[in-house]
C-alpha atoms as a PDB file:
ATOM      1  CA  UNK A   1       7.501 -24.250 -10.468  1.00  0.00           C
ATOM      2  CA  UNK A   2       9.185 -21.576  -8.497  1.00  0.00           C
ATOM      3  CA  UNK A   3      12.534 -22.777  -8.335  1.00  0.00           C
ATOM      4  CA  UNK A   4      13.936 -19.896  -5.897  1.00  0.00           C
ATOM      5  CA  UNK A   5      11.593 -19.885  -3.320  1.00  0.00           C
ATOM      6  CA  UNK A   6      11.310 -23.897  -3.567  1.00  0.00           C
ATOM      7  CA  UNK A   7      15.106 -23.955  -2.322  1.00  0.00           C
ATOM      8  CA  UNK A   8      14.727 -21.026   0.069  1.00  0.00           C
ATOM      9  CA  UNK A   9      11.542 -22.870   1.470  1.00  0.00           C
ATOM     10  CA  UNK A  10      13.271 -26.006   1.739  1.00  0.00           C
ATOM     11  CA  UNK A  11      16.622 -24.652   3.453  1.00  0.00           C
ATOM     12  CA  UNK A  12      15.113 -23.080   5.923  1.00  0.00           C
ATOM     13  CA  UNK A  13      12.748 -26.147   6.854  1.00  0.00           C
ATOM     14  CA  UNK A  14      16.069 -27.800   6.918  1.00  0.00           C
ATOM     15  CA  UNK A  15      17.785 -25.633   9.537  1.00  0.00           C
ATOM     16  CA  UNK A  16      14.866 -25.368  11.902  1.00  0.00           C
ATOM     17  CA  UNK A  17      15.068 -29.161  12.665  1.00  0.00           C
ATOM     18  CA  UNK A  18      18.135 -30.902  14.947  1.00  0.00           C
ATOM     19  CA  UNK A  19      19.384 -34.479  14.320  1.00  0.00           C
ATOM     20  CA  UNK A  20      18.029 -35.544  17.603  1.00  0.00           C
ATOM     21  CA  UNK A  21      14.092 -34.520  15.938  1.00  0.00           C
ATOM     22  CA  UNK A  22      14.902 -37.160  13.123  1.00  0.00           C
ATOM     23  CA  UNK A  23      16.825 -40.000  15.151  1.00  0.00           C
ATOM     24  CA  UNK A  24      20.087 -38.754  14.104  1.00  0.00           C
ATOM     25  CA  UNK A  25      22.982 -38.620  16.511  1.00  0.00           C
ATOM     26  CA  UNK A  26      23.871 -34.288  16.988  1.00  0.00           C
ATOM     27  CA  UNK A  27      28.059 -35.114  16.815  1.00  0.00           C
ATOM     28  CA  UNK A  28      30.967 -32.672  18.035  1.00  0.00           C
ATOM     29  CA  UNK A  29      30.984 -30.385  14.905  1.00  0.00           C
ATOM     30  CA  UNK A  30      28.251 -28.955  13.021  1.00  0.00           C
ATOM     31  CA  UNK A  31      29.121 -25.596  11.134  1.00  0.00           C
ATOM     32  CA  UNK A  32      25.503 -24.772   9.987  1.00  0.00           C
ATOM     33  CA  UNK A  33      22.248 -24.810  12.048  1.00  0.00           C
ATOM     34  CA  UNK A  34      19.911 -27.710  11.734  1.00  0.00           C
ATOM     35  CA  UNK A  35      20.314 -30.680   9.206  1.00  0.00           C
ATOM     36  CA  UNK A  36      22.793 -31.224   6.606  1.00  0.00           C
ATOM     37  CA  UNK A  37      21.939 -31.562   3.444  1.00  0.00           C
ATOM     38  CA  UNK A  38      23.150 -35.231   2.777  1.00  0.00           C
ATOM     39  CA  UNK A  39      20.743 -36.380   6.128  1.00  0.00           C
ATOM     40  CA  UNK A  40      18.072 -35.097   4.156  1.00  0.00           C
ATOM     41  CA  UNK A  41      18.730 -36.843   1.061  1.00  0.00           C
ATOM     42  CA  UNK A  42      19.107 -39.875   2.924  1.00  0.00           C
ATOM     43  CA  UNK A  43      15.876 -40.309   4.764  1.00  0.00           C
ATOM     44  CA  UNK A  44      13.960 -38.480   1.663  1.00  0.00           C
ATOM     45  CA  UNK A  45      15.269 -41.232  -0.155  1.00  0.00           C
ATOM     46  CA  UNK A  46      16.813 -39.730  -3.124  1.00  0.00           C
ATOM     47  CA  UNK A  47      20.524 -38.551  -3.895  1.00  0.00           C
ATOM     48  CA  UNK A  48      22.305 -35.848  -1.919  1.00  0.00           C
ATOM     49  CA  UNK A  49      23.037 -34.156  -5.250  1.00  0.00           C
ATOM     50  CA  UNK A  50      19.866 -33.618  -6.498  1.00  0.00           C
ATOM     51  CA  UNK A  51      18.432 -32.365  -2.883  1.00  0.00           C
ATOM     52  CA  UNK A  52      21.252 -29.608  -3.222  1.00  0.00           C
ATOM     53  CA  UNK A  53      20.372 -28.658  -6.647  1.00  0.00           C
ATOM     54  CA  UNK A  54      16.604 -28.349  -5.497  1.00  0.00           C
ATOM     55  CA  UNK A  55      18.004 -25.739  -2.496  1.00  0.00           C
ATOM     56  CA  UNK A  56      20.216 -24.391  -5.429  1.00  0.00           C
ATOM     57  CA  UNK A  57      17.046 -23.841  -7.739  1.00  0.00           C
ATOM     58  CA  UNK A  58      18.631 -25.250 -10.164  1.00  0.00           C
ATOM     59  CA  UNK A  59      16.926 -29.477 -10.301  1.00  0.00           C
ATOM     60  CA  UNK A  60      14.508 -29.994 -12.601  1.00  0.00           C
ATOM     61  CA  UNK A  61      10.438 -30.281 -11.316  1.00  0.00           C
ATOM     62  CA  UNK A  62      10.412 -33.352  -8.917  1.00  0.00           C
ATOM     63  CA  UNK A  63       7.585 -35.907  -8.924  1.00  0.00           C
ATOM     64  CA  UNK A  64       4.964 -36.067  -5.770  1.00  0.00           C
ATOM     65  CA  UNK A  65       6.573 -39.748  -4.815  1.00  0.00           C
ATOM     66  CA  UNK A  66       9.971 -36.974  -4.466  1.00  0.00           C
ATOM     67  CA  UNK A  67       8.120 -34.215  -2.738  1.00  0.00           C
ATOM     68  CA  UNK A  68       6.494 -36.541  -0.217  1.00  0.00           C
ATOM     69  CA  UNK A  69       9.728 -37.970   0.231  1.00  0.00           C
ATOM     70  CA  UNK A  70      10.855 -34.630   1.749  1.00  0.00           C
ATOM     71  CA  UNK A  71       7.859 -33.884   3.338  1.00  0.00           C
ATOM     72  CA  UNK A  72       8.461 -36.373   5.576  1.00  0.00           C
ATOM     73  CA  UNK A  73      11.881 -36.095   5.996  1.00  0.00           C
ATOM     74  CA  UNK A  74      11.857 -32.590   6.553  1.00  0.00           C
ATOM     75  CA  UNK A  75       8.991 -33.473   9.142  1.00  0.00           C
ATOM     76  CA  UNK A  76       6.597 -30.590   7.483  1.00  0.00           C
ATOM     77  CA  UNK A  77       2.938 -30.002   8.162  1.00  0.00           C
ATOM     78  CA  UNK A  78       0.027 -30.577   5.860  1.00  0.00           C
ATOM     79  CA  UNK A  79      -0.177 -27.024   5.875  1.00  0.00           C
ATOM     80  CA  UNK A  80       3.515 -27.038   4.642  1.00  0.00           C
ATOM     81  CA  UNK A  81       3.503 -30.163   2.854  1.00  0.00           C
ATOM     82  CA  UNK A  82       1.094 -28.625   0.362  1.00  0.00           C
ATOM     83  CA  UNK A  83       2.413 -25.399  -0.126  1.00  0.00           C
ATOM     84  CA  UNK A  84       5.581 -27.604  -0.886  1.00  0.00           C
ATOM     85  CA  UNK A  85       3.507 -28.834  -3.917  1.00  0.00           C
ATOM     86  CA  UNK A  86       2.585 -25.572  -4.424  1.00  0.00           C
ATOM     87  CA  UNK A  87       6.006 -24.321  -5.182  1.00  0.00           C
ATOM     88  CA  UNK A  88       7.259 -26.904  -7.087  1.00  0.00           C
ATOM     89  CA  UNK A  89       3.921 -27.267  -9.547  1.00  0.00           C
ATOM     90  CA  UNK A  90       2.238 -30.097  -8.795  1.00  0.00           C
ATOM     91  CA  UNK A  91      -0.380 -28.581  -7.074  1.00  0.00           C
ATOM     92  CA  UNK A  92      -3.562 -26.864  -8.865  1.00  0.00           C
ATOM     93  CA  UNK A  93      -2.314 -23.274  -8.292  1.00  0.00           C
ATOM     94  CA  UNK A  94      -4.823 -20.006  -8.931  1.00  0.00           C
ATOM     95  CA  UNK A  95      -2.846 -17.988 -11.147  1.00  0.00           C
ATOM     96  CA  UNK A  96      -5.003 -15.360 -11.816  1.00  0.00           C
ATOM     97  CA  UNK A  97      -6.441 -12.750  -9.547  1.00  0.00           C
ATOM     98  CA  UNK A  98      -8.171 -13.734  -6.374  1.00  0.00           C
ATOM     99  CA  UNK A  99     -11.473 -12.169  -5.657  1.00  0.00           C
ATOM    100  CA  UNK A 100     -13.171  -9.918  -3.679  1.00  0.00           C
ATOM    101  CA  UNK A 101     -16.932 -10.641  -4.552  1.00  0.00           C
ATOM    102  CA  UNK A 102     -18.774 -12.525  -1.733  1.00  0.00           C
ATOM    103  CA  UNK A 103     -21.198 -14.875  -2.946  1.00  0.00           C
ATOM    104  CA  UNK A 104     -25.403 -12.913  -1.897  1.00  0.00           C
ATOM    105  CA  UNK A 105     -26.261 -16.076   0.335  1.00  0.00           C
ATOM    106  CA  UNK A 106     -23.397 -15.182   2.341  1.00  0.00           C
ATOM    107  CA  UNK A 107     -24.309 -11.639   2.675  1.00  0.00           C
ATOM    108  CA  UNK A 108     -27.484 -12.602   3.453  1.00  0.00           C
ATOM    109  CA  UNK A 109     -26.742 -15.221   6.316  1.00  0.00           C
ATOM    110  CA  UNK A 110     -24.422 -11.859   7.803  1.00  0.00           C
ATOM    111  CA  UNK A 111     -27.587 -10.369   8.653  1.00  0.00           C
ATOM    112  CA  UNK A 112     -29.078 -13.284  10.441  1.00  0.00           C
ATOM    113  CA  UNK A 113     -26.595 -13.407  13.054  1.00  0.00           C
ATOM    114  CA  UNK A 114     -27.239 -10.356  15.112  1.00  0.00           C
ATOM    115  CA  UNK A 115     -25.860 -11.479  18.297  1.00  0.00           C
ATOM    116  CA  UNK A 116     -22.624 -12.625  15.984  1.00  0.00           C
ATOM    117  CA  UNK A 117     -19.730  -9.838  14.586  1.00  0.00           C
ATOM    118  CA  UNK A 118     -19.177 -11.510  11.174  1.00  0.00           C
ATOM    119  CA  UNK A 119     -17.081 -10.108   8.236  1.00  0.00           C
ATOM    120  CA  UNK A 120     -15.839 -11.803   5.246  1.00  0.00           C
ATOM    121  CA  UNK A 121     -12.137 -11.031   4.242  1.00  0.00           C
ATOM    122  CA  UNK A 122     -10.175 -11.633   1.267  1.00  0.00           C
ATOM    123  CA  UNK A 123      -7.089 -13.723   0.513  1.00  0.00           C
ATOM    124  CA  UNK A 124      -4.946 -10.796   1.100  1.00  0.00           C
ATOM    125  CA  UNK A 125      -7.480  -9.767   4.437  1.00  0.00           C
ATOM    126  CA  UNK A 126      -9.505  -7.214   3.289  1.00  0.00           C
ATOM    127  CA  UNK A 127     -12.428  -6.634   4.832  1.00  0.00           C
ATOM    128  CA  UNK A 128     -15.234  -7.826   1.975  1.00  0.00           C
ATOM    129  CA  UNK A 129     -18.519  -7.659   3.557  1.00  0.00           C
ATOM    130  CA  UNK A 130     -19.850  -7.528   7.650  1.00  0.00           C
ATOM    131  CA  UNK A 131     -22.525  -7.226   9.999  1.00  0.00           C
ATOM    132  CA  UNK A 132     -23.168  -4.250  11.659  1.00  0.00           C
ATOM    133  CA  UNK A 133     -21.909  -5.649  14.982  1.00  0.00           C
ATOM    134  CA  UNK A 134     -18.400  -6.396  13.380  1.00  0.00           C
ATOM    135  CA  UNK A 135     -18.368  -2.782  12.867  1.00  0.00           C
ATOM    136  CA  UNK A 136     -19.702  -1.784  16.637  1.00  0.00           C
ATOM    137  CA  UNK A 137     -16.615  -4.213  17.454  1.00  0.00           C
ATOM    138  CA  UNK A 138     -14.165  -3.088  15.469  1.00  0.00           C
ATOM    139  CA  UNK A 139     -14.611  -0.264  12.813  1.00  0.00           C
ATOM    140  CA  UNK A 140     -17.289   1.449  10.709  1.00  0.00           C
ATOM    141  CA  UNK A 141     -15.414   0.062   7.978  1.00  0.00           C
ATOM    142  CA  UNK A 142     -18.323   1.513   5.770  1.00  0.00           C
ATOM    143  CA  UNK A 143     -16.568   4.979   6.086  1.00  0.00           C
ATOM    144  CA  UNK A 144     -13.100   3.610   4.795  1.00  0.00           C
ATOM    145  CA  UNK A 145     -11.612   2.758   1.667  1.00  0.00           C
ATOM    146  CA  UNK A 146     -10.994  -0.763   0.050  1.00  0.00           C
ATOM    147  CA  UNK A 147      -7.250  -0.078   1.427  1.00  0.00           C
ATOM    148  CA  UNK A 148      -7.726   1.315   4.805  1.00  0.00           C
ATOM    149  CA  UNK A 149     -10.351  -1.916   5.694  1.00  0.00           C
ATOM    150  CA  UNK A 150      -7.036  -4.676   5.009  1.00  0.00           C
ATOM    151  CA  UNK A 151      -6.521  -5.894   8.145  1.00  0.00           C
ATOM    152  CA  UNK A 152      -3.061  -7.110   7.244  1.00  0.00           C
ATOM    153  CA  UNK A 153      -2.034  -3.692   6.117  1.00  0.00           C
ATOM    154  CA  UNK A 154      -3.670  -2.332  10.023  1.00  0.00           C
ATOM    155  CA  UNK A 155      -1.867  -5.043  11.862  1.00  0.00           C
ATOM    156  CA  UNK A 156       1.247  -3.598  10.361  1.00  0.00           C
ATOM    157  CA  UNK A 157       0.980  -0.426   9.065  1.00  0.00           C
ATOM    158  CA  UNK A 158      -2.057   0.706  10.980  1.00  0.00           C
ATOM    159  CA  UNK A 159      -3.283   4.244  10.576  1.00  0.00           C
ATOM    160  CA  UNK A 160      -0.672   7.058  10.527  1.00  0.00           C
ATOM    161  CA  UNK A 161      -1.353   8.545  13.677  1.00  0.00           C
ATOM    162  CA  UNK A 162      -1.829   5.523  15.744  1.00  0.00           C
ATOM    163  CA  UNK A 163       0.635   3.383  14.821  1.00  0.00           C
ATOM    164  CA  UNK A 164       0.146  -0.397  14.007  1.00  0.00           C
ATOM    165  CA  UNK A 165      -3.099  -0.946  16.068  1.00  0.00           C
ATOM    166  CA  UNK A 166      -5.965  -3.528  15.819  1.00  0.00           C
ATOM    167  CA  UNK A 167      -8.454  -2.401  17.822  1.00  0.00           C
ATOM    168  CA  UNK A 168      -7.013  -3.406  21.077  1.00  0.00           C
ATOM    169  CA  UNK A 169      -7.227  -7.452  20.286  1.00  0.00           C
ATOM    170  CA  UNK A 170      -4.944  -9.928  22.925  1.00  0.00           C
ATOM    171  CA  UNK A 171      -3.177 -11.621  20.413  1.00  0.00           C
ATOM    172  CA  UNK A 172      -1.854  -9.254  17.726  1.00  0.00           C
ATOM    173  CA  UNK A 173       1.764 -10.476  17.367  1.00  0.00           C
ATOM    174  CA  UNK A 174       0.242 -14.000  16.954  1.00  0.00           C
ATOM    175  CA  UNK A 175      -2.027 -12.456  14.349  1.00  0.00           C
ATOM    176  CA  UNK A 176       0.504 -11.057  12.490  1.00  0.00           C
ATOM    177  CA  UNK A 177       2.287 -14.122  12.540  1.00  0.00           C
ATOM    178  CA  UNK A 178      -1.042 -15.895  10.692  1.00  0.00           C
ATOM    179  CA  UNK A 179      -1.372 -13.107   8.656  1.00  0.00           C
ATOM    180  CA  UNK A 180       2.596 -13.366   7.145  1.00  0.00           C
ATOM    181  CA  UNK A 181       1.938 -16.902   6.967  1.00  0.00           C
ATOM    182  CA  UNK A 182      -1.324 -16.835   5.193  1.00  0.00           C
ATOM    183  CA  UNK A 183       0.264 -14.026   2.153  1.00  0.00           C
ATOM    184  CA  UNK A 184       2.891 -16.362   1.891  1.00  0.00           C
ATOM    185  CA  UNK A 185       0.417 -19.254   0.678  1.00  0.00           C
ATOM    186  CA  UNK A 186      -1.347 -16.654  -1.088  1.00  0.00           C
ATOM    187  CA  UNK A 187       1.548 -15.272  -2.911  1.00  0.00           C
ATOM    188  CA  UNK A 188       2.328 -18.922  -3.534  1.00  0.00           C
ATOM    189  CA  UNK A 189      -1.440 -19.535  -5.415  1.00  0.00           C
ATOM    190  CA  UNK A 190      -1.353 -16.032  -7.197  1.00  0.00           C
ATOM    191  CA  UNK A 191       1.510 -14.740  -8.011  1.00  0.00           C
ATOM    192  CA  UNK A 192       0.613 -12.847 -10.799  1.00  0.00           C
ATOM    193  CA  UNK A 193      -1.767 -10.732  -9.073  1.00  0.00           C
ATOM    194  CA  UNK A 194      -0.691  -6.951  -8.527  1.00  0.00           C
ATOM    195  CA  UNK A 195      -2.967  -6.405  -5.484  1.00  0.00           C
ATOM    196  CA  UNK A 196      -1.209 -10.093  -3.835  1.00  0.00           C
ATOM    197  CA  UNK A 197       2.197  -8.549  -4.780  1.00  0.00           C
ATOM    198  CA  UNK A 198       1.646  -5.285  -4.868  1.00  0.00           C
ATOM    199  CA  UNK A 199       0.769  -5.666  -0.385  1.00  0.00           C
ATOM    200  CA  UNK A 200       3.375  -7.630   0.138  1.00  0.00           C
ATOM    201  CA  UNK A 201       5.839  -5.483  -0.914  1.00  0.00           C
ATOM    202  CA  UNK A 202       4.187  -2.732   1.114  1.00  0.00           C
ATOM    203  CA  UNK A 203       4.005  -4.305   3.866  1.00  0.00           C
ATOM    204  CA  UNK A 204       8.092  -5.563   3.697  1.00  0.00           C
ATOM    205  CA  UNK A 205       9.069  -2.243   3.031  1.00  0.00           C
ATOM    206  CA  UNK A 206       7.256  -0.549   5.382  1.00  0.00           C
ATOM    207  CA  UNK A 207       7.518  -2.799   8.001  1.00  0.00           C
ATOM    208  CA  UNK A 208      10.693  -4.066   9.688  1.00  0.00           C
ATOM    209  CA  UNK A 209       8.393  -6.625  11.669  1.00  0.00           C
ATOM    210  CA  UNK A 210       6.633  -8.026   8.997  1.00  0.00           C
ATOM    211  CA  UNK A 211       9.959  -8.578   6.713  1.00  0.00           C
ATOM    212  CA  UNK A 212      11.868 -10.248   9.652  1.00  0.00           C
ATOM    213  CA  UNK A 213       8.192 -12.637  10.340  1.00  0.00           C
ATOM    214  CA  UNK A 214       8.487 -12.620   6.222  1.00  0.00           C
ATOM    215  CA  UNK A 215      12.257 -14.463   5.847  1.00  0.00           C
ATOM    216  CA  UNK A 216      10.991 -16.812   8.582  1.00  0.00           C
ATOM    217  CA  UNK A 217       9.141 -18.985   5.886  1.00  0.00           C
ATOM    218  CA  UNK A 218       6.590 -20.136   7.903  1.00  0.00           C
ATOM    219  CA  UNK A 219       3.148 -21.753   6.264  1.00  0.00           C
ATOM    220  CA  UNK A 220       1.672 -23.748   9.436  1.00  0.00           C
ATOM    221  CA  UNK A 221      -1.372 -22.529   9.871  1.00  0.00           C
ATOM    222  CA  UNK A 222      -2.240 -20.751  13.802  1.00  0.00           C
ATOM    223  CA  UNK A 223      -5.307 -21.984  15.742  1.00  0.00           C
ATOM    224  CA  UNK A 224      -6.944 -19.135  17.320  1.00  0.00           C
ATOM    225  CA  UNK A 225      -9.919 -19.948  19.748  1.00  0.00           C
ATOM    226  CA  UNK A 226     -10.992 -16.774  21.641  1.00  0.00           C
ATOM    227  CA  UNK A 227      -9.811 -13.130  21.390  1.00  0.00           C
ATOM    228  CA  UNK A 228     -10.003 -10.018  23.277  1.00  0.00           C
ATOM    229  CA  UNK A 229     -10.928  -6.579  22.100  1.00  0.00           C
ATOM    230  CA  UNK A 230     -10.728  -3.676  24.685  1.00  0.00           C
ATOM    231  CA  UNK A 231     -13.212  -1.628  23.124  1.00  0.00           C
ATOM    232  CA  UNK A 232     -13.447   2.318  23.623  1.00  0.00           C
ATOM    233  CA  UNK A 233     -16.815   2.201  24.918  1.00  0.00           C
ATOM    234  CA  UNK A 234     -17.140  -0.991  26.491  1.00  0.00           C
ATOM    235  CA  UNK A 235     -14.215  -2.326  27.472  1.00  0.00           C
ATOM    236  CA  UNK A 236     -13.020  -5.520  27.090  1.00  0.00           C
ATOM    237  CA  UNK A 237     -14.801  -8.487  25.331  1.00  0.00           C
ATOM    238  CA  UNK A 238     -13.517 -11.877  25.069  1.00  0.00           C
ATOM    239  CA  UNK A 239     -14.996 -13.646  22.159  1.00  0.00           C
ATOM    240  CA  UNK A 240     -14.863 -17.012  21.032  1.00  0.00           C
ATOM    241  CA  UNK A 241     -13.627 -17.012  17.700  1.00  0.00           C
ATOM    242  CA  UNK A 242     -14.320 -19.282  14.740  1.00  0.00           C
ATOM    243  CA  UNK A 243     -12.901 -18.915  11.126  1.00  0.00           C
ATOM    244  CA  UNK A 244     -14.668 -20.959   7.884  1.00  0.00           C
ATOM    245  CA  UNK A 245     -13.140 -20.811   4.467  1.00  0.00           C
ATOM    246  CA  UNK A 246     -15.459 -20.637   1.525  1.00  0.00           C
ATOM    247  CA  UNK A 247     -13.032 -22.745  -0.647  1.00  0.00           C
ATOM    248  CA  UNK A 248     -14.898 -21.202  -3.956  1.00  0.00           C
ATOM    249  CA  UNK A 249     -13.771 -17.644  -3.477  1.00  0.00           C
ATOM    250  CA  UNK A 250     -10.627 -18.234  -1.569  1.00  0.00           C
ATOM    251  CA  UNK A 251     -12.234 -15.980   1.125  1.00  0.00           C
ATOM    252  CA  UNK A 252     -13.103 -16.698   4.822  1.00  0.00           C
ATOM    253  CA  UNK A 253     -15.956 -15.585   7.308  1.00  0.00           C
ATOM    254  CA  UNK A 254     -14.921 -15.220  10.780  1.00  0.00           C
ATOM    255  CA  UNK A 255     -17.526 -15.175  13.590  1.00  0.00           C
ATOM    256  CA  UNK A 256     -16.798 -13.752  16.906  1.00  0.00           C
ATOM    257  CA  UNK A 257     -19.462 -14.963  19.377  1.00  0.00           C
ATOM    258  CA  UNK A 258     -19.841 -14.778  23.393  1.00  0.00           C
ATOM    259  CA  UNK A 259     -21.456 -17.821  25.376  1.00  0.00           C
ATOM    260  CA  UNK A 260     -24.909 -17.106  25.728  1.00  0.00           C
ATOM    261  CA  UNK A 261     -26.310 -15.232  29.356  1.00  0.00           C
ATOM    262  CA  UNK A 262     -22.251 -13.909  30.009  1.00  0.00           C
ATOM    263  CA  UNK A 263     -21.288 -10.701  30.613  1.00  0.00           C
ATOM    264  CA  UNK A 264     -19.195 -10.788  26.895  1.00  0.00           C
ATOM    265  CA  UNK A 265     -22.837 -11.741  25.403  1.00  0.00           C
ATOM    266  CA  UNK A 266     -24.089  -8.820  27.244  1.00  0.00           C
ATOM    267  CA  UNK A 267     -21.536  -6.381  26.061  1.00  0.00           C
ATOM    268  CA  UNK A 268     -22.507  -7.503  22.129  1.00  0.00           C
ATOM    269  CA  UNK A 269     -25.787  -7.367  22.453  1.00  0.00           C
ATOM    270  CA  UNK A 270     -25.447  -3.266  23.906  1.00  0.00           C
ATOM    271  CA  UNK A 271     -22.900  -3.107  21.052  1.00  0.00           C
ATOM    272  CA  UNK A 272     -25.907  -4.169  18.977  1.00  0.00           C
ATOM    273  CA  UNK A 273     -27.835  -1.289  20.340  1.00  0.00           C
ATOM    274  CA  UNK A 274     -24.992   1.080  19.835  1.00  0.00           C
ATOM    275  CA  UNK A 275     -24.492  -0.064  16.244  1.00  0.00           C
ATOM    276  CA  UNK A 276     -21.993   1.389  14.057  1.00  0.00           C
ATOM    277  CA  UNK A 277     -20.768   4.176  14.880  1.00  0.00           C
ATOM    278  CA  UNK A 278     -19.335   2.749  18.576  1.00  0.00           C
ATOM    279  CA  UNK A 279     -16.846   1.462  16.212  1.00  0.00           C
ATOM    280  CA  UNK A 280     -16.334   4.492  13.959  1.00  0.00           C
ATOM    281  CA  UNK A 281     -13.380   6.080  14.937  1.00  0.00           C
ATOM    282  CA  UNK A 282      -9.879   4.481  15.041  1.00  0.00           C
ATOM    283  CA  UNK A 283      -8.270   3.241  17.990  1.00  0.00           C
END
């Protein structure tokens, strides 16, 4: 159970809601944003003391009848219903390291898509494995290190003398958004692993953007359909884009795709032809 970031989690779900989302009449004077902490307690069900002590960090672990008492008050999403139960340790929780092997039969199935850019990233968004067309699209990522192929660190950091870049894409401040979001669930399965820790406090220090996203405590998960790269070469590409999580690893292949006979499906299939290296230098 991490009692800190339990109560952190939990005030700031508080403050984001108004009385009016709950059925609760707003009244003249309110000193703090959001809910109080006694209307939570009442429709969770359970005593305004020991909801304070939980934002404290100082209650003891609640039970799941508890936690989905404030899940629902708090009006949280699965997403952030579970890492609720994450946090306070009634959730299975990975506490060692997460990995970074993909499984052969998924390398193998990135070969068979050739008019498909697919890559495999880790928990903490390194790029694992791809096709070459996912490095026509984006980057020869063969030619960088471990480090330099994390596209959480690029979204942020990016490379010194471009700046936090990724590779032209329409939505990168909702991207860093999701990626925030999904370290934060990470953090919350491993958080005994220096390479989980170790980025996050990279990324916090050397990023004003991702520490202010960071204290935001957000866990719902973003829905991203199609994307668009403006590609040095070949200018932009609108992709549909489709994300699947390989629940064994903890990793997730994302497929970028064009419908078939469009101009996009024409573009990847001369990026096919181009291979690589249209993607190996930074932009």
């Amino acid at each position: 159970m991490d009692k800190l970031e339990l109560g952190v989690f939990l005030r700031t779900r508080r403050e984001r809601l108004r009385p009016e989302d709950v059925g609760l009449p707003s009244g003249p004077r309110r000193r703090t944003p959001g809910l109080r902490r006694e209307e939570v307690a009442v429709l969770a069900h359970i005593s305004t003391e020991y909801y304070v002590r939980l934002e404290q960090g100082r209650a003891p672990r609640p039970s799941g009848e508890v936690l989905a008492g404030i899940a629902d008050a708090l009006r949280l999403t699965d997403a952030e219903s579970d890492h609720l139960h994450l946090l306070a340790g009634t959730a299975p929780s990975r506490t060692g390291l997460h990995r970074r092997d993909v499984r052969p039969s998924i390398l193998a199935l990135l070969e068979r898509l050739p008019q498909t850019a697919a890559f495999v990233t880790s928990a903490t968004f390194e790029v694992l494995a791809w096709n070459d067309l996912a490095a026509a699209l984006m980057e020869n990522f063969a030619a960088l290190t471990p480090a330099e192929r994390n596209l959480a660190r690029r979204a942020f950091l990016g490379p010194p003398r471009l700046g936090s870049t990724l590779y032209g894409v329409s939505d990168v401040a909702e991207f860093r958004h999701h990626v925030v979001m999904q370290l934060r669930s990470a953090l919350a399965r491993y958080p005994s692993d220096p390479a989980v820790t170790g980025l996050i406090d990279e990324l916090r220090y050397g990023s004003d953007e991702f520490a202010r996203l960071w204290e935001r405590h957000d866990v719902r998960a973003a829905t991203v359909l199609t994307k668009t790269f403006r590609h040095p070469v070949i200018g932009k590409i609108t992709v549909d884009c489709d994300s699947l999580t390989l629940t064994d690893r903890d990793q997730h292949l994302v497929l970028y795709t064009a419908p078939v006979g469009s101009p996009d499906a024409e573009a990847l299939a001369l990026l096919n032809v181009l291979g690589a290296e249209a993607g190996s230098y930074l932009r």
